[in-house]
Protein backbone atom coordinates (compact mmCIF):
# COMPACT_ATOMS: atom_id res chain seq x y z
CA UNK A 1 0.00 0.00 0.00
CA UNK A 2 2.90 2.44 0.73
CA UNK A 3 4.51 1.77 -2.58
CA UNK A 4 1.37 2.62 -4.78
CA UNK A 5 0.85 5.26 -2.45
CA UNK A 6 4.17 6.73 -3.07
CA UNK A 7 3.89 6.15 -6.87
CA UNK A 8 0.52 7.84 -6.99
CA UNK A 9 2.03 10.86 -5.40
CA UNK A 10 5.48 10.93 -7.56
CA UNK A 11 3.37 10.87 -10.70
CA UNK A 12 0.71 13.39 -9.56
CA UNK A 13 3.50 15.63 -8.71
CA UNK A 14 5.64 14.82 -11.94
CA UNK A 15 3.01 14.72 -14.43
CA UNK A 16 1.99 18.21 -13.20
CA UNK A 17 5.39 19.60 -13.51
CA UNK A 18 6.70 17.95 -16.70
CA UNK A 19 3.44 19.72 -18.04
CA UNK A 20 4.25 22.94 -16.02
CA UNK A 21 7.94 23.43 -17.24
CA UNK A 22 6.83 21.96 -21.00
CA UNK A 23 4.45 25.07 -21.34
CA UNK A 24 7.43 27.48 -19.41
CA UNK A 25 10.42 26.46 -21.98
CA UNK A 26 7.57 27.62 -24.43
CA UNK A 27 8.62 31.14 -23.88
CA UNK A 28 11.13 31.36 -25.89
CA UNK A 29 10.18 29.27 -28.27
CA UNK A 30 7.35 30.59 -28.79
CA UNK A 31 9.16 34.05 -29.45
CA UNK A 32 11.79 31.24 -32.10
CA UNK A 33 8.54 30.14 -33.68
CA UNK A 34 6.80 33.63 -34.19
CA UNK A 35 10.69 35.80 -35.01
CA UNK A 36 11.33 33.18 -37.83
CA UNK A 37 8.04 33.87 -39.55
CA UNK A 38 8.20 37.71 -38.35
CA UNK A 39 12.14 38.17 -38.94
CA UNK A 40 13.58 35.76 -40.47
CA UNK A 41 17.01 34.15 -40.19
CA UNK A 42 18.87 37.28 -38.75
CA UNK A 43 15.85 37.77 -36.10
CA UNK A 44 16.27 33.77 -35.48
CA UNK A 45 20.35 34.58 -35.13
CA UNK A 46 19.63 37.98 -32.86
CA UNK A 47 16.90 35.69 -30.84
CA UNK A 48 20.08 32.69 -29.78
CA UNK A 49 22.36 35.15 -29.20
CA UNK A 50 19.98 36.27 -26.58
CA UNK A 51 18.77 33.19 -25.43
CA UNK A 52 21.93 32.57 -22.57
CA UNK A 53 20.95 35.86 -20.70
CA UNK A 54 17.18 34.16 -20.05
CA UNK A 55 18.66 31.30 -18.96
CA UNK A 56 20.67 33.39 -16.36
CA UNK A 57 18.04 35.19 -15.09
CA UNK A 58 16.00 31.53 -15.03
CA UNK A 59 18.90 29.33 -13.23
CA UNK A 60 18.85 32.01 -10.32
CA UNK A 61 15.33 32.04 -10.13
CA UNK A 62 15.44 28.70 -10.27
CA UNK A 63 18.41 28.34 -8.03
CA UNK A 64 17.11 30.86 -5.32
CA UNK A 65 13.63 29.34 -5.41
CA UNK A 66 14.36 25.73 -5.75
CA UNK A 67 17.11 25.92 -2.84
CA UNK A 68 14.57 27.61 -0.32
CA UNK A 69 11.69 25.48 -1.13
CA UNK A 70 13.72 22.19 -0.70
CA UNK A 71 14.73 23.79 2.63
CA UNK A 72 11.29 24.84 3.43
CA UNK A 73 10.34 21.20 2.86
CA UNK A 74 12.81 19.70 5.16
CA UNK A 75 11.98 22.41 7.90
CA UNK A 76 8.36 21.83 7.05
CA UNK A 77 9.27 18.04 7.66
CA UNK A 78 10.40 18.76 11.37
CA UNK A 79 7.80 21.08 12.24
CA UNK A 80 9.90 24.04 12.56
CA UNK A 81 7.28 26.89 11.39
CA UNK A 82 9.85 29.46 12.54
CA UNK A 83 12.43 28.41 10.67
CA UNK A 84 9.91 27.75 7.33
CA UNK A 85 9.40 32.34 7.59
CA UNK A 86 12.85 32.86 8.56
CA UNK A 87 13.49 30.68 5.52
CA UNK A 88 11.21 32.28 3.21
CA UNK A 89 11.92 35.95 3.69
CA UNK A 90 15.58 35.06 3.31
CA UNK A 91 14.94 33.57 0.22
CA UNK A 92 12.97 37.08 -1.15
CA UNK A 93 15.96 39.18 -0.07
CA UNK A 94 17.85 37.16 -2.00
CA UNK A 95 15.93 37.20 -4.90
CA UNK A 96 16.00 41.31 -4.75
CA UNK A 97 19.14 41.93 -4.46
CA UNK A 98 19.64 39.49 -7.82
CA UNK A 99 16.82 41.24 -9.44
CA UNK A 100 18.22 44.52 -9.17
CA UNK A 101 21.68 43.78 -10.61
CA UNK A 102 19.79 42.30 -13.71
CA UNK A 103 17.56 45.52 -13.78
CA UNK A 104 20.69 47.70 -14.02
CA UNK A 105 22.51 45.26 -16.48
CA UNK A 106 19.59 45.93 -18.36
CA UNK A 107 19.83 49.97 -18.21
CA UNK A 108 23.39 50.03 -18.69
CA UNK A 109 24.70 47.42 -20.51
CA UNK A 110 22.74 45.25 -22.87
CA UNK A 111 24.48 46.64 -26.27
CA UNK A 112 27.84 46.06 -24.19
CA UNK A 113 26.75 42.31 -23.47
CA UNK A 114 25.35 41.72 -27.33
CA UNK A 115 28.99 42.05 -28.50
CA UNK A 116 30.03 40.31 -25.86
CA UNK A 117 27.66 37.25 -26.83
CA UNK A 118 28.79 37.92 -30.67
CA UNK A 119 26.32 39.88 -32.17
CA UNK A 120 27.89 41.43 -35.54
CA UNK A 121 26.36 44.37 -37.52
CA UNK A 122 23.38 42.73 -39.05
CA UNK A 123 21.83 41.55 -35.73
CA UNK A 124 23.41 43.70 -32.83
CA UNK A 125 20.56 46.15 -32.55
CA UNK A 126 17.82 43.43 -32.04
CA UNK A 127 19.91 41.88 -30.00
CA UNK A 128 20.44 44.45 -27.95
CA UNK A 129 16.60 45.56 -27.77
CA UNK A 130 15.38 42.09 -27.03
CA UNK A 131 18.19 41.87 -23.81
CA UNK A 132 17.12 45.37 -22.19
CA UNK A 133 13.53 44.44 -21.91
CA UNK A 134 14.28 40.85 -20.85
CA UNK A 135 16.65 41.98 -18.35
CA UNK A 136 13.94 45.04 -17.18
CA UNK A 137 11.57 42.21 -16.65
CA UNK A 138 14.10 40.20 -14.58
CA UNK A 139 12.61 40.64 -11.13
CA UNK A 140 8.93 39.12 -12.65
CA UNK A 141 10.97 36.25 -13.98
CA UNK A 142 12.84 35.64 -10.71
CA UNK A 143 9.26 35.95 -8.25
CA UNK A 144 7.51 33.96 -10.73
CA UNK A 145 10.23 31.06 -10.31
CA UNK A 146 10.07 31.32 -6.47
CA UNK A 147 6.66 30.99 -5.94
CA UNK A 148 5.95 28.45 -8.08
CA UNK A 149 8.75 26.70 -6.15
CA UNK A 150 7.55 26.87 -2.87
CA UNK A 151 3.86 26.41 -3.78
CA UNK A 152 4.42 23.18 -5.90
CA UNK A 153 6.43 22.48 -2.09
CA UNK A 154 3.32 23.72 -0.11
CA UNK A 155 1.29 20.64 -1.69
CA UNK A 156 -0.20 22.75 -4.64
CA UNK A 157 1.44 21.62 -7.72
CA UNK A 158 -1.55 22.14 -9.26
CA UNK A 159 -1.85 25.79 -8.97
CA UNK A 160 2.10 25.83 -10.04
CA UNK A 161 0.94 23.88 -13.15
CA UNK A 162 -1.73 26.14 -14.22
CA UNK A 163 0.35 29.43 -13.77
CA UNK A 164 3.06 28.19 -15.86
CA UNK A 165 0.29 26.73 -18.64
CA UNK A 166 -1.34 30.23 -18.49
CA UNK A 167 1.37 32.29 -18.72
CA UNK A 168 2.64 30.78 -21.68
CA UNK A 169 -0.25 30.44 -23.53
CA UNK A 170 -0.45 34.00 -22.96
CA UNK A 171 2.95 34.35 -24.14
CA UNK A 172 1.90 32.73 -27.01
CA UNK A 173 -0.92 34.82 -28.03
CA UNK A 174 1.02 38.08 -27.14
CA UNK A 175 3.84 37.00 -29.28
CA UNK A 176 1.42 36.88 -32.87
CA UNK A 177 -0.47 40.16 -31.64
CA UNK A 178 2.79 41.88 -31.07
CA UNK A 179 4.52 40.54 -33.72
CA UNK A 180 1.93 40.25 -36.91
CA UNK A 181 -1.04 42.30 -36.49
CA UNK A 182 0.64 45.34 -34.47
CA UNK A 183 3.96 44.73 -36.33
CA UNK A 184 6.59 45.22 -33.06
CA UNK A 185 9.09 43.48 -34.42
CA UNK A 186 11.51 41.83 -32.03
CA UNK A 187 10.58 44.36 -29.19
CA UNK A 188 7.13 42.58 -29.47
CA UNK A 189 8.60 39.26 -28.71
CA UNK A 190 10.18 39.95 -25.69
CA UNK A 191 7.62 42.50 -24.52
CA UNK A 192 5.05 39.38 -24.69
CA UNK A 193 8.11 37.10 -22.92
CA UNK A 194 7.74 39.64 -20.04
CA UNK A 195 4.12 39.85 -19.50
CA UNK A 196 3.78 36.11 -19.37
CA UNK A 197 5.27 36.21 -15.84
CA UNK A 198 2.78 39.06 -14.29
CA UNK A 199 0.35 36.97 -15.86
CA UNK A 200 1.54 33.66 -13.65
CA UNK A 201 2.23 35.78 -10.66
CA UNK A 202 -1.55 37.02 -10.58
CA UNK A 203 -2.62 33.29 -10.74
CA UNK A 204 -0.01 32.12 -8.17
CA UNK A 205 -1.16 35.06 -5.65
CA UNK A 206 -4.70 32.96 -4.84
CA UNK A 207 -2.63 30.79 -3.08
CA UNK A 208 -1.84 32.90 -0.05
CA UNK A 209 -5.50 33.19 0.70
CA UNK A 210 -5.78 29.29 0.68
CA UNK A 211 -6.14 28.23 4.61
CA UNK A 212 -3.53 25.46 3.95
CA UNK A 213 -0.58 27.78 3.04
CA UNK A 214 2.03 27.44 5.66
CA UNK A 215 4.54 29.76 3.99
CA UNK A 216 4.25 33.79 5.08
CA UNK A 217 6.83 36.78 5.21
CA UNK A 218 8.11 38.25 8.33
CA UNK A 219 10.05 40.73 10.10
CA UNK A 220 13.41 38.55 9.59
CA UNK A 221 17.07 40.15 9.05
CA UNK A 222 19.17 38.84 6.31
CA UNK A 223 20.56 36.06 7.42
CA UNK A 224 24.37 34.55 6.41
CA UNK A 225 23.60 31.04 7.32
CA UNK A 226 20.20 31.27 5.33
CA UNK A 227 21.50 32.70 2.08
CA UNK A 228 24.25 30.12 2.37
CA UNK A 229 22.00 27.48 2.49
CA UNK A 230 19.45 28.81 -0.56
CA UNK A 231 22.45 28.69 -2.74
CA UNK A 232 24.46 25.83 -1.65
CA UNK A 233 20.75 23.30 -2.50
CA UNK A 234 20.13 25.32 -4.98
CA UNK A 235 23.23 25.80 -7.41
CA UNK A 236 22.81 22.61 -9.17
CA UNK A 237 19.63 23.76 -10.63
CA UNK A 238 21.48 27.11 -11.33
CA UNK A 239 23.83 25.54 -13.24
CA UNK A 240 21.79 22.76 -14.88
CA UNK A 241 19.64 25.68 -16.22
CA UNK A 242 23.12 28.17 -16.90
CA UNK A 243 24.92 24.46 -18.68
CA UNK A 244 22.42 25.15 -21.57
CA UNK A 245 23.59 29.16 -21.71
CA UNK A 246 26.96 28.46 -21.71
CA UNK A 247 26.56 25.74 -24.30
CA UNK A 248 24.62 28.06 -26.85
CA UNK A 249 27.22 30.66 -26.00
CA UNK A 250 29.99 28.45 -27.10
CA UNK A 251 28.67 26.95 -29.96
CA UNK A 252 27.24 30.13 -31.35
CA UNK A 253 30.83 31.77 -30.96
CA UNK A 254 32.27 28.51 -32.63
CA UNK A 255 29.16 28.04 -35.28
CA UNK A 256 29.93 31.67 -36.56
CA UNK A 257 33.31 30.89 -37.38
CA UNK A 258 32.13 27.86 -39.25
CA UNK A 259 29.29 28.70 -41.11
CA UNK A 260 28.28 32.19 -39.95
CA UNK A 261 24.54 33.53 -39.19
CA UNK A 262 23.17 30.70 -41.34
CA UNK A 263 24.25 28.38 -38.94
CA UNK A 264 23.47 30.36 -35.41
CA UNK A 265 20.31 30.63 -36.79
CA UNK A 266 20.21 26.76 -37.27
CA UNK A 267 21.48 26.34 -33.79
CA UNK A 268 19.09 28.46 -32.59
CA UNK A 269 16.21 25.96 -33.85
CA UNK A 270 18.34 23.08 -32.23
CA UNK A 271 18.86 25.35 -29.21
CA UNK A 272 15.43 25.66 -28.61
CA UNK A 273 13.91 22.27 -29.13
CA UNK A 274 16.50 20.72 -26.55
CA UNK A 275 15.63 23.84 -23.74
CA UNK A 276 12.06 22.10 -24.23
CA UNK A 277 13.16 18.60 -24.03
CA UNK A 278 15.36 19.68 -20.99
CA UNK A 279 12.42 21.14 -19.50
CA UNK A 280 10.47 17.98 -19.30
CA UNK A 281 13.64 16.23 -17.98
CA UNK A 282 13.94 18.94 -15.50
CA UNK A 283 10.03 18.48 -14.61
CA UNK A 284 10.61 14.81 -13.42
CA UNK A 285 13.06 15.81 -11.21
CA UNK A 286 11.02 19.19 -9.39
CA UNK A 287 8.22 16.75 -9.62
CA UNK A 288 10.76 14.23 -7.38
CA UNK A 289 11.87 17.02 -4.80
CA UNK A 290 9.52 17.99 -2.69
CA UNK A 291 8.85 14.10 -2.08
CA UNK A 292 12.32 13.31 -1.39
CA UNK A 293 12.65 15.91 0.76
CA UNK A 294 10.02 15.33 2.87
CA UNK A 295 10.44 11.76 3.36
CA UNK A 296 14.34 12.90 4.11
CA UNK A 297 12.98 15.46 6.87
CA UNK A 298 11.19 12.55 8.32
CA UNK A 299 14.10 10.36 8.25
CA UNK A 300 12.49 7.99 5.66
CA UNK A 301 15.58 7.75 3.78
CA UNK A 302 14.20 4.39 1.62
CA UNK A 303 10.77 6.61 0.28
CA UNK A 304 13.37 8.84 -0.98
CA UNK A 305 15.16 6.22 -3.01
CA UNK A 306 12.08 4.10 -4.10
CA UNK A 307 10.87 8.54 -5.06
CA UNK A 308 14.04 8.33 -7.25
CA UNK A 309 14.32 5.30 -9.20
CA UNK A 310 10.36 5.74 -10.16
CA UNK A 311 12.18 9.25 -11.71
CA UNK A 312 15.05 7.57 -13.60
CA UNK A 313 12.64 4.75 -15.14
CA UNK A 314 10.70 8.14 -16.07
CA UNK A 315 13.56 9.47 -17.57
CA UNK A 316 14.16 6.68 -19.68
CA UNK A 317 11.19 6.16 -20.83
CA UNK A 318 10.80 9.78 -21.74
CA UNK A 319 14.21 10.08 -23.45
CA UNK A 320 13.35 7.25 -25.78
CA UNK A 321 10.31 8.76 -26.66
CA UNK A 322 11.95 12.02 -27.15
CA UNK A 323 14.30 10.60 -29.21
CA UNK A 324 11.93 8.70 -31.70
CA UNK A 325 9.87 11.38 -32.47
CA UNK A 326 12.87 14.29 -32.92
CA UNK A 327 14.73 11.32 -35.15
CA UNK A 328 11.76 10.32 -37.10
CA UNK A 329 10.29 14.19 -37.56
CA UNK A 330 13.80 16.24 -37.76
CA UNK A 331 12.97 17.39 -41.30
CA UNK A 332 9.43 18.85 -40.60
CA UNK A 333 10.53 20.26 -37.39
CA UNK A 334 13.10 22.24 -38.99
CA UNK A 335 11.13 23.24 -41.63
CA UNK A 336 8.31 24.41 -38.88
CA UNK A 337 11.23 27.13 -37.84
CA UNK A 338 12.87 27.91 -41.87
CA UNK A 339 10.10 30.74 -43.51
CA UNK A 340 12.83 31.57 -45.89
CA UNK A 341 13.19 27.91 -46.60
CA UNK A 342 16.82 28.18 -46.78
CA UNK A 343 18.26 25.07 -47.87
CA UNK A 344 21.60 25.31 -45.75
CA UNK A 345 19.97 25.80 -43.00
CA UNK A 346 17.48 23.05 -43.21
CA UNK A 347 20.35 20.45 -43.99
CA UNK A 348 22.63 22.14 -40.86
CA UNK A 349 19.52 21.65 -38.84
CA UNK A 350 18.37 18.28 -39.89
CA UNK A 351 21.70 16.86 -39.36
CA UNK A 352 22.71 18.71 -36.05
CA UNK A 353 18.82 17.96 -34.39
CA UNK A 354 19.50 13.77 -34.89
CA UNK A 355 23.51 13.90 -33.79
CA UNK A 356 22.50 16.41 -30.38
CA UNK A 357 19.59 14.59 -29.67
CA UNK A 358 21.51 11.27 -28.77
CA UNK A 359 22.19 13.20 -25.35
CA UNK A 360 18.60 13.44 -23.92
CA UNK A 361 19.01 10.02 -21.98
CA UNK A 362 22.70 11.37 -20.32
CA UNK A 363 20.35 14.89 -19.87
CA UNK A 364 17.65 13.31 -17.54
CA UNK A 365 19.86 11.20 -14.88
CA UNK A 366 22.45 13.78 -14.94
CA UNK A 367 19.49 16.14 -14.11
CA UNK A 368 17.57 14.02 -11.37
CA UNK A 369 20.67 12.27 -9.74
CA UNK A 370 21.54 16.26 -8.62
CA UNK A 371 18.47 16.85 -7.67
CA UNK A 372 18.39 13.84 -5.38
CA UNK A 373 21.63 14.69 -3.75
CA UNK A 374 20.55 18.29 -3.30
CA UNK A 375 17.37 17.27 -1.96
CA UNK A 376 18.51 15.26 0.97
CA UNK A 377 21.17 17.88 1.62
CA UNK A 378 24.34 16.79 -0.30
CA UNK A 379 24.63 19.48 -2.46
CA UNK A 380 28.78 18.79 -3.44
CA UNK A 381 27.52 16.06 -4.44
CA UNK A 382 24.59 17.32 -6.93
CA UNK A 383 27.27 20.60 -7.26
CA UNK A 384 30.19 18.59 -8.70
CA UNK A 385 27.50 16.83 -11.23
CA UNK A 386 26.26 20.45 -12.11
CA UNK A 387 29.81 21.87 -12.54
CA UNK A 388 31.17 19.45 -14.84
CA UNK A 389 28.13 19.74 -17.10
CA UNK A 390 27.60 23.11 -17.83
CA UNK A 391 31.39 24.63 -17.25
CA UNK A 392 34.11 22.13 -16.55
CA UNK A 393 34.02 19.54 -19.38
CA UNK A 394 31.92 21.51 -22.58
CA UNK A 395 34.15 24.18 -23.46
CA UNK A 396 37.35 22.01 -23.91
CA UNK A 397 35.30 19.14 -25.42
CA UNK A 398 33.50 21.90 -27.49
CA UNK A 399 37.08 23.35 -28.69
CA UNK A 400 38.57 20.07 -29.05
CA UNK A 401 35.52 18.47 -31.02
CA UNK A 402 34.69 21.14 -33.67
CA UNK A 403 39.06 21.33 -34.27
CA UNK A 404 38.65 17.66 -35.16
CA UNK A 405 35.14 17.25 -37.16
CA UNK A 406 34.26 20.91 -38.02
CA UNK A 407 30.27 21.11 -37.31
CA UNK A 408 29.78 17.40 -37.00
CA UNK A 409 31.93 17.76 -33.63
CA UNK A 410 29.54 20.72 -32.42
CA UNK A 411 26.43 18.30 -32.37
CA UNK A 412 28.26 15.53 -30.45
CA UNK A 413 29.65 17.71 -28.27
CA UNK A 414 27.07 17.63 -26.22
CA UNK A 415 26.27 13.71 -25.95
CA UNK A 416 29.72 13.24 -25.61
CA UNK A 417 29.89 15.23 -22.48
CA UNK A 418 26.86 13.84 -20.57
CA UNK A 419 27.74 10.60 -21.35
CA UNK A 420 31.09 11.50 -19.30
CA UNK A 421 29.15 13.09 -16.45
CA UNK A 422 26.72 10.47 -16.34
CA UNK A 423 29.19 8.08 -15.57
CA UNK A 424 30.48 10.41 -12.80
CA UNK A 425 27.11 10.68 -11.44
CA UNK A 426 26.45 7.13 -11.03
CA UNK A 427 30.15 6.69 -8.87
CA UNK A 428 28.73 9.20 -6.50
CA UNK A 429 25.10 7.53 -6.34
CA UNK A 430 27.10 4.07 -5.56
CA UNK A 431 29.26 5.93 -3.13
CA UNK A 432 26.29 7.43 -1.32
CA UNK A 433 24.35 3.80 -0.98
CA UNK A 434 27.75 2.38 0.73
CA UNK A 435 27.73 5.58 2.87
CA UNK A 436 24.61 4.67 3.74
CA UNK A 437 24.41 1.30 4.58
């Protein structure tokens, strides 16, 4: 009875959040889908450029809101309701002083940070427009991923679901009004990428006048040992979000080289269907966490393991899926994304979606084996996974690869590098069962 029990609960929770985060990632490429058609391939170039700042902005909300809500969870867990506001307000400090260095960023320095993400002549001003209104809407992004955090921790995934469906379907909508019929060009684009947050936020606000919220602000200082905490759970998920930044960074420095804005703008299709399939990867394990975590605040160490192996079979069975359909549909995907119906860029794309792809499997149990550690409070553990994907091991392998097969190297790039990691990741799962034991 415990066992279906705990199943029920992991796939009410997961199937919530793999929806949740499917219709978040949508975003952006919902702003890919609608620039292509609006813009064509230089918008499409301007757009990946951009990309790495949202995921920023995203891996610290994420990392800020996913660090204090697995806290909150474990606190929750011993009945410390003290702690859980000391925890929260901590975790909203935090998230303000973050929001305000993005805000200025914004001011100051976008055109300074589209050179600095390799924007040339043809695609520097949108560029540039589309980061100072992303990075102006930076503390929207940043709530939005906190509360929908500690909500979906607060036993309401449901209401976390529906904000993140709603606010991109808004997104959605916004994006062809802004784009087609009021002709706002890229501005449009990210101006509807901004709004799509408020719009969440209102939805997510019913929840604190629901009687079973246990989560409230208070008169608490900033706290050292508080922050430190927030950001030592929650860095893995900054830098499993960040890995994909830095990658497009990378590649979109070494793609222009190779084949110029042709192929950043075929990246940027590539780019965009993996931040989706990540997503859903990335679902299974915030669908995992709050479970884990509470059965680790109760000492119930084996619900937290049986919690995570129901998420790797997930993963599997999602990756293969994933797989089959991006293998057996890579032409009309591309095509979905190519209104100029460039040729080059169809066959770059084509090519580069089946060869990237081959990753997805590495993706997921890289992604839910940190979440695990950082949910029962290992975080070196789930740190040293997170490090070695998105900044240790990609840029070498990334330099190394492309030297050696030219474009072909790009796309295996990444397989080749969580296919390392995952091996590291499954020494320090084996080491943590003999711990232990």
């Amino acid at each position: 009875m415990e066992q279906k029990s705990n199943l029920k609960e992991f796939l009410q929770y997961t199937i919530m959040n793999i929806i949740g985060m499917i219709g978040l990632s949508c975003y952006i490429l919902a702003d890919t889908f609608f620039v292509s058609k609006g813009l064509g391939s230089e918008g499409l170039a301007a757009l990946n450029i951009a990309i790495p700042v949202y995921s920023f902005i995203h891996g610290s909300g994420l990392m800020i809101g996913m660090g204090g809500a697995t806290k909150y969870s474990i606190l929750k867990g011993h009945n410390e309701s003290e702690e859980v506001k000391k925890m929260f307000t901590n975790t909203l400090y935090l998230a303000g002083i973050m929001a305000a260095m993005f805000f200025l960023l914004g001011c100051f320095q976008a055109g300074n940070i589209a050179e600095i993400l390799g924007a040339d002549s043809n695609v520097h001003a949108m560029t540039e427009t589309y980061l100072k209104i992303l990075m102006l809407f930076a503390p929207v992004f940043l709530l939005n991923d906190i509360l929908i955090c500690f909500i979906r921790n607060d036993g309401n995934p449901k209401l976390s679901m529906s904000a993140m469906l709603v606010g991109s379907l808004a997104n959605i909508i916004l994006d062809y009004i802004f784009i087609f019929p009021m002709g706002m060009g890229i501005f449009g684009a990210v101006f509807a990428t901004g709004l799509a947050p408020v719009i969440s936020l209102i939805i997510l606000s019913s929840h604190f006048f629901n009687k079973k919220n246990q989560f409230t602000c208070g008169k608490v200082k900033l706290h050292g040992a508080y922050i430190k905490n927030i950001l030592g759970i929650g860095f893995p998920s900054f830098i499993s979000e960040v890995a994909s930044g830095i990658v497009i960074i990378i590649f979109n420095i070494i793609i222009l080289k190779l084949r110029g804005n042709i192929g950043v703008a075929a990246y940027g299709v590539i780019a965009n269907i993996a931040l989706v399939a990540v997503a859903i990867h990335t679902g299974v394990a915030q669908g995992m966490q709050p479970l884990v975590s509470r059965a680790y605040g109760r000492g119930k160490i084996h619900i937290a393991r049986t919690i995570y192996r129901y998420a790797i079979i997930t993963v599997i069975i999602v990756s293969a899926f994933t797989y089959s359909l991006i293998f057996g549909m890579s032409e009309n995907i591309v095509k979905a994304f190519n209104s100029e119906q460039n040729l080059q860029m169809q066959q770059i794309a084509t090519i580069g979606l089946k060869l990237y792809f081959i990753s997805i499997p590495f993706i997921g149990y890289n992604i839910v084996t940190a979440m695990f550690f950082s949910a029962v409070e290992r975080p070196l553990s789930g740190q040293a996974i997170a490090i070695l994907r998105g900044i240790l091991l990609t840029i070498p392998i990334a330099v190394l690869l492309s030297y050696l097969f030219g474009l072909y190297g790009v796309w295996i790039t990444v397989p080749v590098t969580e296919g390392i990691v995952a091996v590291a990741a499954a020494g320090f799962w084996i080491k943590y069962l003999r711990r232990k034991r």
